[in-house]
C-alpha atoms as a PDB file:
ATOM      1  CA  UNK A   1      -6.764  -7.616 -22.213  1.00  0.00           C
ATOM      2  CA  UNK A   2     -10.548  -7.314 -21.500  1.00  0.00           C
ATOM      3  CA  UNK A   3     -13.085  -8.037 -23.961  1.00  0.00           C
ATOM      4  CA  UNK A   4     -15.890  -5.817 -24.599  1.00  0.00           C
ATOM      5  CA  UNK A   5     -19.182  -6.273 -26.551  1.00  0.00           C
ATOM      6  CA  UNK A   6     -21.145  -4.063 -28.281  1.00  0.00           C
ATOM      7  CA  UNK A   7     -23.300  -1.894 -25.910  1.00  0.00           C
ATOM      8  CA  UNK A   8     -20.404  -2.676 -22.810  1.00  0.00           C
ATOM      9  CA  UNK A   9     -18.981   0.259 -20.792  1.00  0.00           C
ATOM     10  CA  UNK A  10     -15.505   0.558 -19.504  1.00  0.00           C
ATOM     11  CA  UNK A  11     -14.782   2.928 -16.740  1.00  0.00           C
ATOM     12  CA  UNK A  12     -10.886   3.963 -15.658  1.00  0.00           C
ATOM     13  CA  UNK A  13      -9.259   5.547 -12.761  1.00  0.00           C
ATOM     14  CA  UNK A  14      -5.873   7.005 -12.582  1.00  0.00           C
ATOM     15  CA  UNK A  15      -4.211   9.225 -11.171  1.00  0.00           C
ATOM     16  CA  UNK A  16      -1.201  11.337 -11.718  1.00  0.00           C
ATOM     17  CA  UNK A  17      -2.828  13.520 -14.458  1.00  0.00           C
ATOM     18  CA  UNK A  18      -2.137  17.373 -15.176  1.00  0.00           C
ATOM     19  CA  UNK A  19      -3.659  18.684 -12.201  1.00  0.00           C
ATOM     20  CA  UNK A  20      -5.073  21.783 -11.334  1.00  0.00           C
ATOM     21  CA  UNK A  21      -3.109  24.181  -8.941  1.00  0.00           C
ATOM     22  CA  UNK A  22      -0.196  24.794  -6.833  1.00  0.00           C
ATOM     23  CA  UNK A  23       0.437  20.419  -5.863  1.00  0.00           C
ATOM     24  CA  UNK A  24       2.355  22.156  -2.374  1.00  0.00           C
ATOM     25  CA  UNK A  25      -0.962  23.737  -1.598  1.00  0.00           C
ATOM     26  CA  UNK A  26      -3.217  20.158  -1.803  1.00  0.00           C
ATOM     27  CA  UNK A  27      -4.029  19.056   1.737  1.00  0.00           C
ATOM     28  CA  UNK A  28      -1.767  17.212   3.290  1.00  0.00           C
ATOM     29  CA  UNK A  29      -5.027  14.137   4.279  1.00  0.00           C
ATOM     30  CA  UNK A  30      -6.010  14.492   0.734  1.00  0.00           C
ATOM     31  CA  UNK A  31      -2.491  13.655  -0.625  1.00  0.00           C
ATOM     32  CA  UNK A  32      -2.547  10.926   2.170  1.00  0.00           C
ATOM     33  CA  UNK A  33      -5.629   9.367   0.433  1.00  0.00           C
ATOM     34  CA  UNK A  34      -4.380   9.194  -2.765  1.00  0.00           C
ATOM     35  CA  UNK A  35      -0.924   7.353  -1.644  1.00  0.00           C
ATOM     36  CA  UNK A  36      -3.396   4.901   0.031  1.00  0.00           C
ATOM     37  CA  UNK A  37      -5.380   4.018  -2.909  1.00  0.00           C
ATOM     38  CA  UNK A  38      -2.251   3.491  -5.456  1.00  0.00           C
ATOM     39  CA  UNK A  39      -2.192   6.734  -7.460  1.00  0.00           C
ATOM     40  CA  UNK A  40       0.663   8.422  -6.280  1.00  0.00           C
ATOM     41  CA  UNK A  41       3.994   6.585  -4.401  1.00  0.00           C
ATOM     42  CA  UNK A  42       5.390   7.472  -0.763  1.00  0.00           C
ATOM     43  CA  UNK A  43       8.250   9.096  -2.763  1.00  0.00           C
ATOM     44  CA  UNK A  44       5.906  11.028  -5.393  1.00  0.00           C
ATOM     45  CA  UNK A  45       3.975  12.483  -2.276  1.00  0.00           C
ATOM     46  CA  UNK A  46       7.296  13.734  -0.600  1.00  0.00           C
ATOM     47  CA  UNK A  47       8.538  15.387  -3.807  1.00  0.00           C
ATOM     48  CA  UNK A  48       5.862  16.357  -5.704  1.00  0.00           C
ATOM     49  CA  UNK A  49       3.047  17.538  -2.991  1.00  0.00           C
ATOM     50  CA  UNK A  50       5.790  18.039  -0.240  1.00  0.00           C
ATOM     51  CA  UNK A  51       4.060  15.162   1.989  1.00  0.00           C
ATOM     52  CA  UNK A  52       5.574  13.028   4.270  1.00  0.00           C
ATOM     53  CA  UNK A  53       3.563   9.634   4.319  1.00  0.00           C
ATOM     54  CA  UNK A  54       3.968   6.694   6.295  1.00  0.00           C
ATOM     55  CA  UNK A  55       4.677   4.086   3.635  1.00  0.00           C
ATOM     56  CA  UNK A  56       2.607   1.152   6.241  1.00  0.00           C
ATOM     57  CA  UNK A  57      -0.549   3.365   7.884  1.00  0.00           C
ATOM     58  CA  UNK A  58      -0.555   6.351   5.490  1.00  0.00           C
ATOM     59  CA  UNK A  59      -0.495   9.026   8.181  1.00  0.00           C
ATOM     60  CA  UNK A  60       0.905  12.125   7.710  1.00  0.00           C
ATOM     61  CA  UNK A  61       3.922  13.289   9.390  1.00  0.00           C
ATOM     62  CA  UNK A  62       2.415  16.741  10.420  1.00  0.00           C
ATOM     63  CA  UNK A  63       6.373  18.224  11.554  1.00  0.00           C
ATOM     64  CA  UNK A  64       8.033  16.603   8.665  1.00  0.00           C
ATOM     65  CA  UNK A  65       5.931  17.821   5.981  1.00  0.00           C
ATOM     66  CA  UNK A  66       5.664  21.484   7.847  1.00  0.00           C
ATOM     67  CA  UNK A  67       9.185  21.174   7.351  1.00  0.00           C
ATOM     68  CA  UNK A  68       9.236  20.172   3.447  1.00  0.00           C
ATOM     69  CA  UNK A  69       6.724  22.940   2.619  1.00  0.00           C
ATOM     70  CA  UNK A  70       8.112  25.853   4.276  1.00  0.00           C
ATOM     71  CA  UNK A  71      11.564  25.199   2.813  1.00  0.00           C
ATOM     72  CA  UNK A  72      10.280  27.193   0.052  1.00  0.00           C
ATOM     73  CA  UNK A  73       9.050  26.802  -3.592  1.00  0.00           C
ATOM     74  CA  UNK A  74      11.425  25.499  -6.089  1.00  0.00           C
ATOM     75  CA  UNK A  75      11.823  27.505  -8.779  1.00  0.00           C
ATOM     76  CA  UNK A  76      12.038  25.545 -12.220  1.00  0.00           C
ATOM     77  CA  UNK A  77      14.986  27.016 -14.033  1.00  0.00           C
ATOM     78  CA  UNK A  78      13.767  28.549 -17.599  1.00  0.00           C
ATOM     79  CA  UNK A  79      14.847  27.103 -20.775  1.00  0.00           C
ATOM     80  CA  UNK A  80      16.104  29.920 -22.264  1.00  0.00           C
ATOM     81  CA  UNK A  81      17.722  30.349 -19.022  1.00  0.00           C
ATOM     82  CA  UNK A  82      20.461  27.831 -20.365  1.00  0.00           C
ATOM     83  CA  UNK A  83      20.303  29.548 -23.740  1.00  0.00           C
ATOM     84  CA  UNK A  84      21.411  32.954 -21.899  1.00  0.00           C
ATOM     85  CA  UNK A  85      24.391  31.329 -20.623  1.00  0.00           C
ATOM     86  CA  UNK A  86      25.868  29.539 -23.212  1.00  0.00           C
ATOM     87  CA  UNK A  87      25.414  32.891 -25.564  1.00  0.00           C
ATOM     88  CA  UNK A  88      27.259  34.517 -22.909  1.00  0.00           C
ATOM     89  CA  UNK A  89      29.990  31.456 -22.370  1.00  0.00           C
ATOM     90  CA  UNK A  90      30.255  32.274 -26.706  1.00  0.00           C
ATOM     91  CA  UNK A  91      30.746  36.323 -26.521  1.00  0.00           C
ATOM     92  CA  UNK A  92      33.329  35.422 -23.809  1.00  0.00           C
ATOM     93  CA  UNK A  93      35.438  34.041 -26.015  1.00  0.00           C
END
């Protein structure tokens, strides 16, 4: 654990955080970049920002990525989607 005196300043860098925007529409260099300095993994990039990375020189595989991001947005099923279903499973009965 560091030690800090009085009048010391401690800086940190992560990544991973909240975000801002659609992560498919981040460019695909950019996404690249941030697998090469630690804050995301090879896998995070693939299926979070739809980016295929080489794990060893960080390029971008232009087709395979092309591929990964115009297969479509994955729609996130709603909660009360779930709720819907199991009402409907109950009224069934």
């Amino acid at each position: 654990m560091a030690q800090l005196a009085a009048g010391d300043d401690y800086r940190m860098r992560s990544g991973g955080g909240g975000g801002y925007g659609d992560p498919h529409a981040r460019p695909a260099a950019v996404v690249a970049d941030d697998v090469r300095l630690g804050y995301v993994s090879v896998k995070a990039a693939k299926e979070l920002y739809r980016v295929v990375v080489d794990a060893v020189t960080f390029v971008v595989d232009e087709k395979g990525t092309r591929r990964l991001r115009e297969g479509g947005r994955i729609k996130a099923k709603s909660p009360r989607t779930k709720s819907k279903q199991t009402a409907a499973r109950r009224q069934s009965r």
